[in-house]
N, C-alpha and C. Protein backbone atom coordinates (compact mmCIF):
# COMPACT_ATOMS: atom_id res chain seq x y z
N UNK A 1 11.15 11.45 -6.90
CA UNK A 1 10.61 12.41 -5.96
C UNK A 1 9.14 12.67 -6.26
N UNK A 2 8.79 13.11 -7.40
CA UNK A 2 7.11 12.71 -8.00
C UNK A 2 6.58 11.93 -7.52
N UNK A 3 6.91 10.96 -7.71
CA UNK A 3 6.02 9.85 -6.68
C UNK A 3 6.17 9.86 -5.54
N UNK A 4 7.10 10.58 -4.42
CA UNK A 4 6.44 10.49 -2.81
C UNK A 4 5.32 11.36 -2.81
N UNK A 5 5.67 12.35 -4.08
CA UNK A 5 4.33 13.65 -3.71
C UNK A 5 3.12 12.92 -4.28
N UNK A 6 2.71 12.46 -5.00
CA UNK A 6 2.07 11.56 -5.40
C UNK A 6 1.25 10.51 -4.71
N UNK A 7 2.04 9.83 -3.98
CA UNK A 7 1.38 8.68 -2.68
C UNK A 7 1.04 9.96 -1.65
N UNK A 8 1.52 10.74 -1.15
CA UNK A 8 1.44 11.85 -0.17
C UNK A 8 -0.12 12.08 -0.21
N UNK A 9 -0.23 12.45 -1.78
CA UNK A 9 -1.79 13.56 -2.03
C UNK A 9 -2.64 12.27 -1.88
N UNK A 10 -2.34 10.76 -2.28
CA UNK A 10 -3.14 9.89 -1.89
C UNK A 10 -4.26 9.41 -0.51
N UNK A 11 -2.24 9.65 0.37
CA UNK A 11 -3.02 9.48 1.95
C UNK A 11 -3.45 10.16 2.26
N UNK A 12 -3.12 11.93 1.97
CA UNK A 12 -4.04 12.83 2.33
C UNK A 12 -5.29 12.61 2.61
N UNK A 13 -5.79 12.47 0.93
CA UNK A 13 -7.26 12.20 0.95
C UNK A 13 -8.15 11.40 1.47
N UNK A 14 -7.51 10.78 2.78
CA UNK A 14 -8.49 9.71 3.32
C UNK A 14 -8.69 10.14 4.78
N UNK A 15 -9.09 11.33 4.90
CA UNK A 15 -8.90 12.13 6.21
C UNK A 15 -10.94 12.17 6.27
N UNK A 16 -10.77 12.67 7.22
CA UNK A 16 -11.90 12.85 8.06
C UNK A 16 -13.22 13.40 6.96
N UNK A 17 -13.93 12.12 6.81
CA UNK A 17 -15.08 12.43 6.52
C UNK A 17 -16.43 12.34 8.02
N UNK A 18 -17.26 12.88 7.69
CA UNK A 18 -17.70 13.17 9.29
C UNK A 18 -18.60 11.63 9.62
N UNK A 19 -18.66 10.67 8.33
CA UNK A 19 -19.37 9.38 9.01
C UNK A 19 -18.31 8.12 8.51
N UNK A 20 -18.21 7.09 9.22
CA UNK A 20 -17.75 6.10 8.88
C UNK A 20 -19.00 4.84 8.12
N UNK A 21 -18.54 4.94 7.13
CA UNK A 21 -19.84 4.05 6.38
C UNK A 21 -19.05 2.51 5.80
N UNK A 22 -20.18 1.64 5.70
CA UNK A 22 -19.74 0.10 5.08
C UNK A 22 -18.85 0.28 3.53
N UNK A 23 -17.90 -0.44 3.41
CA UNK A 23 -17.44 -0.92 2.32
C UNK A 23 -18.07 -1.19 1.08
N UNK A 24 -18.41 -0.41 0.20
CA UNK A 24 -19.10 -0.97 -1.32
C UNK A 24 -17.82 -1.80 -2.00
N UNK A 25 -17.89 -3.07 -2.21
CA UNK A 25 -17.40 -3.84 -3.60
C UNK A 25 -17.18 -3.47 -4.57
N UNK A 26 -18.19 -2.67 -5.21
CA UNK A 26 -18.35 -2.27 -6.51
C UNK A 26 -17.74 -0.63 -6.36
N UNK A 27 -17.24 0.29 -5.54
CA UNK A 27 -16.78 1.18 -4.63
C UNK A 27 -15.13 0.68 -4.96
N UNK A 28 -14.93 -0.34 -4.66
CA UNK A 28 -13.97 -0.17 -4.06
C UNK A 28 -13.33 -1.34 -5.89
N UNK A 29 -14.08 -1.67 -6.62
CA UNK A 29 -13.65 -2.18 -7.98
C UNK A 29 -13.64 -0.80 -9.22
N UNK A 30 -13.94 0.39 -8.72
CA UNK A 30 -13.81 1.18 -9.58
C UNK A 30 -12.73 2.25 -9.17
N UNK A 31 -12.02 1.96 -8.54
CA UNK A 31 -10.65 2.56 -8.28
C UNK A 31 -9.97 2.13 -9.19
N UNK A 32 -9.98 1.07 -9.93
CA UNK A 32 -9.24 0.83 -10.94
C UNK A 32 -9.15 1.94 -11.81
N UNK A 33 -10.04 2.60 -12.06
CA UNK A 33 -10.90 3.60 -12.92
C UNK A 33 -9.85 4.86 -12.58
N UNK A 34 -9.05 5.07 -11.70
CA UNK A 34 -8.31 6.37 -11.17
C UNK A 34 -7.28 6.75 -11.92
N UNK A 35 -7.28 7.69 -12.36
CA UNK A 35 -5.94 8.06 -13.27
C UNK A 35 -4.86 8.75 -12.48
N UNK A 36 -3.92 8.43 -12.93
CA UNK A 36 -2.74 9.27 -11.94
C UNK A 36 -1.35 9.09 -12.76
N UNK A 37 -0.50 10.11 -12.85
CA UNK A 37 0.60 10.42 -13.74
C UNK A 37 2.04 9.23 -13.13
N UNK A 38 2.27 8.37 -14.18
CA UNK A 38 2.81 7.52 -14.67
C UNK A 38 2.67 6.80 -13.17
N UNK A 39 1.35 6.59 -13.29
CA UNK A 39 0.83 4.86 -12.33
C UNK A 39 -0.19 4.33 -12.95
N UNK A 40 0.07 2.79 -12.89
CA UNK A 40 -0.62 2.02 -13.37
C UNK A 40 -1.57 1.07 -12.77
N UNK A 41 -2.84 1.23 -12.47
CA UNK A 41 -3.28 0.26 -11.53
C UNK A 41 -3.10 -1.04 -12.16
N UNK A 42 -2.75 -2.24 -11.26
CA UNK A 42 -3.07 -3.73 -11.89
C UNK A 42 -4.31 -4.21 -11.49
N UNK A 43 -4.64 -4.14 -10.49
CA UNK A 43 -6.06 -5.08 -9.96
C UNK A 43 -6.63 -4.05 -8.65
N UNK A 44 -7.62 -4.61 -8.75
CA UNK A 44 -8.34 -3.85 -7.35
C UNK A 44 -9.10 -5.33 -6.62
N UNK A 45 -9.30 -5.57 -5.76
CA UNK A 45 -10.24 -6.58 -5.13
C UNK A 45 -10.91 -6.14 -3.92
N UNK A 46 -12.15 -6.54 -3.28
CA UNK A 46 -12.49 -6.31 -2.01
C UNK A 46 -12.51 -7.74 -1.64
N UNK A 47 -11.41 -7.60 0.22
CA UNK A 47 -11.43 -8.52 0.30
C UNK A 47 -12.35 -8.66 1.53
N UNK A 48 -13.25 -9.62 1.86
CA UNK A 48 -14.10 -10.04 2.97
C UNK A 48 -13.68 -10.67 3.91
N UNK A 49 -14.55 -10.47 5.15
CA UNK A 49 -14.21 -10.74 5.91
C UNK A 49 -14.13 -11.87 6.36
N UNK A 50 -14.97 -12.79 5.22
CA UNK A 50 -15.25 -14.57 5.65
C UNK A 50 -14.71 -15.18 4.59
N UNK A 51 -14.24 -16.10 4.08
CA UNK A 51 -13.11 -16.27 5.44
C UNK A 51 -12.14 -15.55 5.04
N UNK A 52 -11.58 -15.73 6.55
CA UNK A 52 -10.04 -15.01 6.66
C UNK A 52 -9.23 -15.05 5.31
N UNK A 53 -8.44 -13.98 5.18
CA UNK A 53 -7.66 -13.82 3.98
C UNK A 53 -6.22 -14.08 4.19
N UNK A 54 -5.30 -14.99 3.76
CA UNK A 54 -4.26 -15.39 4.17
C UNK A 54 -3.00 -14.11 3.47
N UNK A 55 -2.41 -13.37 4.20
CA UNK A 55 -1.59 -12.20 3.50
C UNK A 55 -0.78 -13.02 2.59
N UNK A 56 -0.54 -12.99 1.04
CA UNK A 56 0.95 -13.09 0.80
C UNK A 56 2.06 -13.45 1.31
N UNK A 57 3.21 -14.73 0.97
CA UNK A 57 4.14 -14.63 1.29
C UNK A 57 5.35 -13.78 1.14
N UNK A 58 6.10 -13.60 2.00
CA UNK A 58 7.27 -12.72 1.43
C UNK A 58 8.82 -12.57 2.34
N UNK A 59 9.74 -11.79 1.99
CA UNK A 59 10.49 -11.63 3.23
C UNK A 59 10.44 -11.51 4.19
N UNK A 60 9.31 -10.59 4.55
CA UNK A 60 8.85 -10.04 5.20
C UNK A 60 8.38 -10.86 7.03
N UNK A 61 7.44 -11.61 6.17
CA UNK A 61 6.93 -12.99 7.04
C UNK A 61 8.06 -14.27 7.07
N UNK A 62 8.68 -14.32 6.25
CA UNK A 62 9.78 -15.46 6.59
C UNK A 62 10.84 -14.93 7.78
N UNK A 63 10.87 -13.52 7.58
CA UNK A 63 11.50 -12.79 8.69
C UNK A 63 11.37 -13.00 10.20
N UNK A 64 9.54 -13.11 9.74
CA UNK A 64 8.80 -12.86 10.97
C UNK A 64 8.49 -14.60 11.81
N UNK A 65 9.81 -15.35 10.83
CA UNK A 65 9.30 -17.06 11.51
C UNK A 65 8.43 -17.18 10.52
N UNK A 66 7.89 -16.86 9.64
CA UNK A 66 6.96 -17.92 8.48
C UNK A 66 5.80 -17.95 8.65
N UNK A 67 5.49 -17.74 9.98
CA UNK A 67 3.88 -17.61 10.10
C UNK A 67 2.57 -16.83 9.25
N UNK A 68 1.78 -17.66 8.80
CA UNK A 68 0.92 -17.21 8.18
C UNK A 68 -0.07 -16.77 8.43
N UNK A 69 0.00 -15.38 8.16
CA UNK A 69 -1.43 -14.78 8.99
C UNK A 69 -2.25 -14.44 7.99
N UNK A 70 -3.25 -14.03 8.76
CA UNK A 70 -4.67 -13.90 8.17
C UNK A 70 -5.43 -12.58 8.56
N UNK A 71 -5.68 -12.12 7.71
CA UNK A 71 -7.09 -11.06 7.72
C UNK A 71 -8.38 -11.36 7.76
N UNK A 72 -9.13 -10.62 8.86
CA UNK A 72 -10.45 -10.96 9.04
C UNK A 72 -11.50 -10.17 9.27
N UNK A 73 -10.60 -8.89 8.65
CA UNK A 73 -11.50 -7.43 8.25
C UNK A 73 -11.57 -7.10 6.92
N UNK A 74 -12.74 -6.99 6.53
CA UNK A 74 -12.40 -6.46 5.18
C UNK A 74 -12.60 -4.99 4.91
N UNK A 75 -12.05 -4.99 3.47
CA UNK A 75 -11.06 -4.44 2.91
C UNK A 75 -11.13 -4.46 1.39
N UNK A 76 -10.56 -3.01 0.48
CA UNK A 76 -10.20 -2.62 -0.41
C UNK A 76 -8.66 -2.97 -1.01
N UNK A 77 -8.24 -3.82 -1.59
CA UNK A 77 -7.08 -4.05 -1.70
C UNK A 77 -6.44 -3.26 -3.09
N UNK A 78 -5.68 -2.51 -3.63
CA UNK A 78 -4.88 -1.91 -4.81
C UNK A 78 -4.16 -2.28 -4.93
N UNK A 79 -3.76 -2.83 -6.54
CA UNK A 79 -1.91 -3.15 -6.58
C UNK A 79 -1.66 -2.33 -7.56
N UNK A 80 -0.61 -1.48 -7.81
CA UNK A 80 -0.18 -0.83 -8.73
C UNK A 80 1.18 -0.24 -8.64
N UNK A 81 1.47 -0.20 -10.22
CA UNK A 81 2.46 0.44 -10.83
C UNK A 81 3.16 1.94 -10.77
N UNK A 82 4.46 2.14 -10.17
CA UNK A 82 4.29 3.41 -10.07
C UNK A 82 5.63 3.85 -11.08
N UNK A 83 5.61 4.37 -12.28
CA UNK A 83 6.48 4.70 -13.56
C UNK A 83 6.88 3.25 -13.70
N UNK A 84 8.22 2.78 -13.84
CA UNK A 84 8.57 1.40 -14.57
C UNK A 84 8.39 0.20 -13.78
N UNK A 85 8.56 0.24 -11.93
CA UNK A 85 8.44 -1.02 -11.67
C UNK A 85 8.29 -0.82 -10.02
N UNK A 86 7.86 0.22 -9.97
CA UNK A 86 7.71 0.78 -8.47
C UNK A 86 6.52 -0.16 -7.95
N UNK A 87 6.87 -1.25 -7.40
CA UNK A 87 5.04 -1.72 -6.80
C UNK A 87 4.49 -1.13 -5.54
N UNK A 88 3.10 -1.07 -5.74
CA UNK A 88 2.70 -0.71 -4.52
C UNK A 88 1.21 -1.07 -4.15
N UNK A 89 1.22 -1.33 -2.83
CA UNK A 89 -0.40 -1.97 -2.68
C UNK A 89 -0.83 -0.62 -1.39
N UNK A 90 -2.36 -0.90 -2.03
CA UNK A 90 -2.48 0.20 -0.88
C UNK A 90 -3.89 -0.32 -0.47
N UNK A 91 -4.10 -0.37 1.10
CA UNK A 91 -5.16 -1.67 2.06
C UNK A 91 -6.10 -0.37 2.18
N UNK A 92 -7.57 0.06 2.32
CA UNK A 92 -8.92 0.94 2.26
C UNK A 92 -9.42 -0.34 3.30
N UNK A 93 -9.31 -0.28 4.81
CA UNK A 93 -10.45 -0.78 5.75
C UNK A 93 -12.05 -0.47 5.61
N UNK A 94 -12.90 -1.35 5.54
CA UNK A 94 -13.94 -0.99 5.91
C UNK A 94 -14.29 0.07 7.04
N UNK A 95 -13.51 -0.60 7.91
CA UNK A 95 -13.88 -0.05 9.61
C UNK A 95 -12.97 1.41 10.12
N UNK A 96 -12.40 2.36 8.77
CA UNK A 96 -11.59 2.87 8.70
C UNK A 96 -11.57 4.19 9.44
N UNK A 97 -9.95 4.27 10.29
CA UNK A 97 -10.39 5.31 11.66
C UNK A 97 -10.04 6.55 10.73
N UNK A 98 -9.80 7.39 9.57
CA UNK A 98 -9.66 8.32 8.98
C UNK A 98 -8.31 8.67 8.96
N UNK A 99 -7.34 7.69 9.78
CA UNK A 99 -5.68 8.10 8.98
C UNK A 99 -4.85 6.97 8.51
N UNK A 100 -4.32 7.26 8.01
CA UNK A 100 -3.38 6.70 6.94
C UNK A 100 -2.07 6.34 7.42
N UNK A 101 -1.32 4.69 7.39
CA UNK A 101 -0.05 4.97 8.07
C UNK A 101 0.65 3.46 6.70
N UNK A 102 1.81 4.52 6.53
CA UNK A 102 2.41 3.95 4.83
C UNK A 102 4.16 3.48 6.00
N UNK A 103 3.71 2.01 5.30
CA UNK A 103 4.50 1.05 6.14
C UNK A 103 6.17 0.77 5.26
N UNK A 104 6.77 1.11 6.13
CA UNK A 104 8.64 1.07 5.70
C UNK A 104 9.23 -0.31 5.68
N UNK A 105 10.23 -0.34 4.92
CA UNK A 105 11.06 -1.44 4.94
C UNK A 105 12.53 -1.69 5.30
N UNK A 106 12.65 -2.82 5.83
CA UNK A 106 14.05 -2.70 6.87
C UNK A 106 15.67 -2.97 5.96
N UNK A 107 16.71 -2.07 6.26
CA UNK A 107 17.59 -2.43 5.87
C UNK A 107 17.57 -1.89 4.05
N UNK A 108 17.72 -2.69 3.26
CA UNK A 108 17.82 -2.43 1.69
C UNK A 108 16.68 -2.92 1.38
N UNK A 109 15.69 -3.77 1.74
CA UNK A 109 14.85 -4.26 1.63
C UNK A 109 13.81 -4.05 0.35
N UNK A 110 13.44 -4.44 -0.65
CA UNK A 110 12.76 -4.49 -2.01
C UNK A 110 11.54 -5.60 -2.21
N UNK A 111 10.62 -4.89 -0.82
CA UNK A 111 9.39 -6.05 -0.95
C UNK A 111 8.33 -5.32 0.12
N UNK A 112 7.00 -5.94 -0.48
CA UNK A 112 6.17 -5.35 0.26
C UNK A 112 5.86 -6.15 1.81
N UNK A 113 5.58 -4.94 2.91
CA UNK A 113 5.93 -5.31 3.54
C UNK A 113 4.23 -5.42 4.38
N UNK A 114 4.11 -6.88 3.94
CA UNK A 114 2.71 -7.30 4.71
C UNK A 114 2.18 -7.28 5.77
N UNK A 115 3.02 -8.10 6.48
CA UNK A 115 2.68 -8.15 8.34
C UNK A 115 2.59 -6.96 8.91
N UNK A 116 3.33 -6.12 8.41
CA UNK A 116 3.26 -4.03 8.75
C UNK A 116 2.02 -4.09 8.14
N UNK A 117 2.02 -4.09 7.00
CA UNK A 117 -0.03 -3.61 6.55
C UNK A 117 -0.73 -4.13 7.65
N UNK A 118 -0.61 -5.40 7.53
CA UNK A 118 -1.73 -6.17 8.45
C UNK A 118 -2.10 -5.27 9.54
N UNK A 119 -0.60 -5.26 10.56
CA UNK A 119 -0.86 -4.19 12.26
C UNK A 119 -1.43 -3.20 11.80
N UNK A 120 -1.44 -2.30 10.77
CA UNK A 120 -2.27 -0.68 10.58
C UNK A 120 -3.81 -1.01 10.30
N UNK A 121 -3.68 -2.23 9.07
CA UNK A 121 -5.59 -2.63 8.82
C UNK A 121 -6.20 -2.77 10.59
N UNK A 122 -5.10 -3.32 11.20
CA UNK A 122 -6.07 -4.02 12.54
C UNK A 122 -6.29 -3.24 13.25
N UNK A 123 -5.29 -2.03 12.92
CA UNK A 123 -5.98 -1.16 13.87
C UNK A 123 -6.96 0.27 13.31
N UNK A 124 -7.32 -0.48 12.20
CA UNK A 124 -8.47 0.31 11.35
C UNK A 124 -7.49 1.88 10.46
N UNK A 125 -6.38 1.57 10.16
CA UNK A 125 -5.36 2.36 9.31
C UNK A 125 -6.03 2.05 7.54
N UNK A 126 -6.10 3.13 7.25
CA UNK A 126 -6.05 2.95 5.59
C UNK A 126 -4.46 2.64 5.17
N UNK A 127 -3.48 1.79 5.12
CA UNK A 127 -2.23 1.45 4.49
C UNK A 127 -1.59 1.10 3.56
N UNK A 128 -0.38 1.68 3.23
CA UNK A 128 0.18 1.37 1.92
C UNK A 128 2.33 0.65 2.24
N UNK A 129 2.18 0.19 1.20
CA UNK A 129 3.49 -0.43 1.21
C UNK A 129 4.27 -0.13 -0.10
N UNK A 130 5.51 -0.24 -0.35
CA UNK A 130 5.86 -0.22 -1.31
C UNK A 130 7.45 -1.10 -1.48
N UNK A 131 7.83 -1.52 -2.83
CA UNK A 131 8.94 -2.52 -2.72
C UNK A 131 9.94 -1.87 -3.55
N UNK A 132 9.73 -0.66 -3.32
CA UNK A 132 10.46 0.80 -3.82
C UNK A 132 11.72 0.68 -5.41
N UNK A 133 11.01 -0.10 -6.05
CA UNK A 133 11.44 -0.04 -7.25
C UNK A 133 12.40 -1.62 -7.50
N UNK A 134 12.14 -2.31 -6.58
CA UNK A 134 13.55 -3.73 -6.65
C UNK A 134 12.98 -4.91 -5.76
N UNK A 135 13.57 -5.75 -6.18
CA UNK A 135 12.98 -7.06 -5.15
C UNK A 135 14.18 -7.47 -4.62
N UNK A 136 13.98 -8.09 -3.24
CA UNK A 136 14.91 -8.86 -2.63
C UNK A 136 14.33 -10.11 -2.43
N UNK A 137 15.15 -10.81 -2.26
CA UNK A 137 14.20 -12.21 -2.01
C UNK A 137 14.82 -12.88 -0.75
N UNK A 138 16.15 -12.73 -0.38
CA UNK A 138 16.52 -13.35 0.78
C UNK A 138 17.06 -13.26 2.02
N UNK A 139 16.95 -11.04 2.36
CA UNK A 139 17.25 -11.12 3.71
C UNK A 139 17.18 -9.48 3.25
N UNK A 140 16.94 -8.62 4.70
CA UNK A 140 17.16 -6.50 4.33
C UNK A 140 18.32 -6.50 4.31
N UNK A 141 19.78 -6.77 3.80
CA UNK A 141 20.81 -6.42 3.50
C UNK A 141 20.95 -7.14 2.07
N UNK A 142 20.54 -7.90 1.63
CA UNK A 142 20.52 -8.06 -0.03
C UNK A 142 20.81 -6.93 -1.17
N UNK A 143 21.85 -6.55 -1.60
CA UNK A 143 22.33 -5.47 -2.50
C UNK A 143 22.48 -6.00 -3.64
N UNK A 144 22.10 -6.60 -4.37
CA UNK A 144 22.47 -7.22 -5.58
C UNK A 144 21.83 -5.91 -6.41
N UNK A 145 20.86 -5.68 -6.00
CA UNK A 145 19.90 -5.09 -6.83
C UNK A 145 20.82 -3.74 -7.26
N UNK A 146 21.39 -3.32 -6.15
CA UNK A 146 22.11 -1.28 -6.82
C UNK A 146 23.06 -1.70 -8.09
N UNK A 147 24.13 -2.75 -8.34
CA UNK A 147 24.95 -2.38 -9.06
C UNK A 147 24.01 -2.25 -10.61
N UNK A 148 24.72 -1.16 -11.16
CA UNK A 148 24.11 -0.74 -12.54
C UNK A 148 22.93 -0.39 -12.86
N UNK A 149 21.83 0.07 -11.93
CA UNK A 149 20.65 0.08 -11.59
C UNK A 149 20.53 1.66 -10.70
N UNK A 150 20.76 3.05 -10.76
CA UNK A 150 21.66 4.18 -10.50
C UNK A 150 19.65 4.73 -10.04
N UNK A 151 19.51 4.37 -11.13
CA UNK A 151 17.33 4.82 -10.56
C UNK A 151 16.71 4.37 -9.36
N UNK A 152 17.53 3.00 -9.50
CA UNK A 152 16.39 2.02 -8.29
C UNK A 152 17.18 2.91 -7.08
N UNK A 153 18.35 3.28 -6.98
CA UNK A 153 18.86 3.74 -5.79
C UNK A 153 17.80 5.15 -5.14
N UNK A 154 17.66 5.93 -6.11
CA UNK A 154 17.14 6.84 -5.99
C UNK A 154 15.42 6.55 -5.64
N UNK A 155 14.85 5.47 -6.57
CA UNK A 155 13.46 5.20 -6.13
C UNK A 155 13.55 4.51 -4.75
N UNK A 156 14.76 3.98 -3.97
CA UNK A 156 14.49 3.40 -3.12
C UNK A 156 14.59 4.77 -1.57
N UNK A 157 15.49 5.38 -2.09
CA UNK A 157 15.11 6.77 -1.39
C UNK A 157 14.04 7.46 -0.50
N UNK A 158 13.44 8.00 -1.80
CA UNK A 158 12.19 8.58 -1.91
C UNK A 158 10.96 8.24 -3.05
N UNK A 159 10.54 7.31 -2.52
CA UNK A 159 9.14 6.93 -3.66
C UNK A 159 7.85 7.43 -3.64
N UNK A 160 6.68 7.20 -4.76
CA UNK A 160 5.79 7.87 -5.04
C UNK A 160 4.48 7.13 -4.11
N UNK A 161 4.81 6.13 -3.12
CA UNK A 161 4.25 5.68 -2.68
C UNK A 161 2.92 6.48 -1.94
N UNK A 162 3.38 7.05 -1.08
CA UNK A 162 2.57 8.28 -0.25
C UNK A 162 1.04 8.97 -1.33
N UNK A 163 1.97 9.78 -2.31
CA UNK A 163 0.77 10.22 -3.22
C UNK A 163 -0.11 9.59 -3.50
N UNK A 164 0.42 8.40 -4.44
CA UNK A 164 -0.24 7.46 -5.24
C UNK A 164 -1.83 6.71 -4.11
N UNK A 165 -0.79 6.85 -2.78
CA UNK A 165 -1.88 6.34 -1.54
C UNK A 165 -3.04 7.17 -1.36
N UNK A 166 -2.60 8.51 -0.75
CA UNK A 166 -4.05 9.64 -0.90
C UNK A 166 -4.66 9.60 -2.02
N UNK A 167 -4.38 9.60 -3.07
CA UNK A 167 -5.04 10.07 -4.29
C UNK A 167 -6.35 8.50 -4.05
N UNK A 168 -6.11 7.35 -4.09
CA UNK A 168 -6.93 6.39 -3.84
C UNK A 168 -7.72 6.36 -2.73
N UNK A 169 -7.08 6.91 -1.31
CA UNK A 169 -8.06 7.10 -0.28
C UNK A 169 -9.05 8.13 -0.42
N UNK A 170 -8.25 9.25 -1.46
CA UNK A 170 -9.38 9.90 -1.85
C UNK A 170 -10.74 9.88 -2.03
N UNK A 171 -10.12 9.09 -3.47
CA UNK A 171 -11.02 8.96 -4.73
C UNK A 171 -12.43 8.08 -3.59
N UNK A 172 -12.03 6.44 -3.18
CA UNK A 172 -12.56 5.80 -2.35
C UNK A 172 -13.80 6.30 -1.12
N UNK A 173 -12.87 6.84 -0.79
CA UNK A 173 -13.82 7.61 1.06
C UNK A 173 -14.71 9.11 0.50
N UNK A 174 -14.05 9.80 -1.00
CA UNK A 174 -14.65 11.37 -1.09
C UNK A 174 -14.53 12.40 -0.24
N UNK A 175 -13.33 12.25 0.56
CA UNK A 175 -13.14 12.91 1.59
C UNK A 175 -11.50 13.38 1.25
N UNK A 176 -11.58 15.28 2.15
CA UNK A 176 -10.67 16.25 1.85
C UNK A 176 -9.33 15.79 2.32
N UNK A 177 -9.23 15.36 3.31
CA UNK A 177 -7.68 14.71 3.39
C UNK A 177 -7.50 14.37 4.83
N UNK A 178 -6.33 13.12 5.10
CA UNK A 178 -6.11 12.76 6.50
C UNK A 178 -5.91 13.45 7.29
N UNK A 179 -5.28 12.58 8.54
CA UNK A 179 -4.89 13.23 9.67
C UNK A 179 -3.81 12.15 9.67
N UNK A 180 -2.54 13.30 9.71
CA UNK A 180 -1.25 12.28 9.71
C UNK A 180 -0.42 12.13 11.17
């Protein structure tokens, strides 16, 4: 439950600052730098707009027919840790319209869910995903993951995704909080 409040105060913070300004690199590589109670950042990257950035494979897109798409806005990319194995990426548009929209997963589903980021970046969304504590690898009804595993049920619930998100749109944009 910590961690939905957590991603929550994240997206908050990416609310209405009164100018929309360019993407710093070096801006958007010191988010690594963000502290936040039992999350771990792994990497930060900015990704550009030339060339196109091919999303990750995943369920997600094999779902979607396999097609490989591409990004051609750039972008702040986050991957991080949220307590033991919660992943979560969270997308900072350049071209960013000041709200935040944190993308769900279908069925039991335990993966991030790309092609959803993608539609929110395109439409200038600051977005986050999360693979809520478990991986699936071969379809949203895959349950292997609950037996003996009594946490992941619960992280798959309600995760810290949300917070962990504002607190970075925060830190990023310097601005008091979204519009949800």
């Amino acid at each position: 439950m910590r961690s939905f409040w957590l991603l929550a105060a994240l997206g908050a913070g990416m609310s209405a600052a009164a100018s929309v300004r360019a993407l710093d690199p070096a801006q958007c590589a010191q988010l690594s730098q963000l502290k936040l109670a039992e999350t771990r950042v792994e990497k930060t990257e900015f990704i550009s707009a030339v060339p196109p950035w091919q999303i990750p494979d995943g369920v997600f897109a094999r779902l979607g027919g396999g097609a490989r798409m591409t990004v051609a806005t750039p972008f702040c990319r986050v991957s991080m840790v949220i307590e033991k194995e919660i992943q979560v990426e969270v997308w900072l548009p350049d071209d960013w319209n000041h709200r935040f929209e944190g993308v769900g997963n279908a069925g039991l589903t335990g993966a991030l869910n790309y092609p959803s980021m993608l539609s929110a970046l395109r439409a200038h969304f600051a977005t986050a995903s999360t693979d809520t504590g478990h991986v699936t690898e071969h379809d949203p009804f895959q349950s292997d993951w609950i037996a003996g595993h009594p946490q992941r049920v619960i992280e798959f619930a309600v995760t810290e995704r949300i917070s962990a998100s504002r607190a970075f749109c925060r830190r990023h944009r310097r601005s008091p909080g979204p519009t949800m």
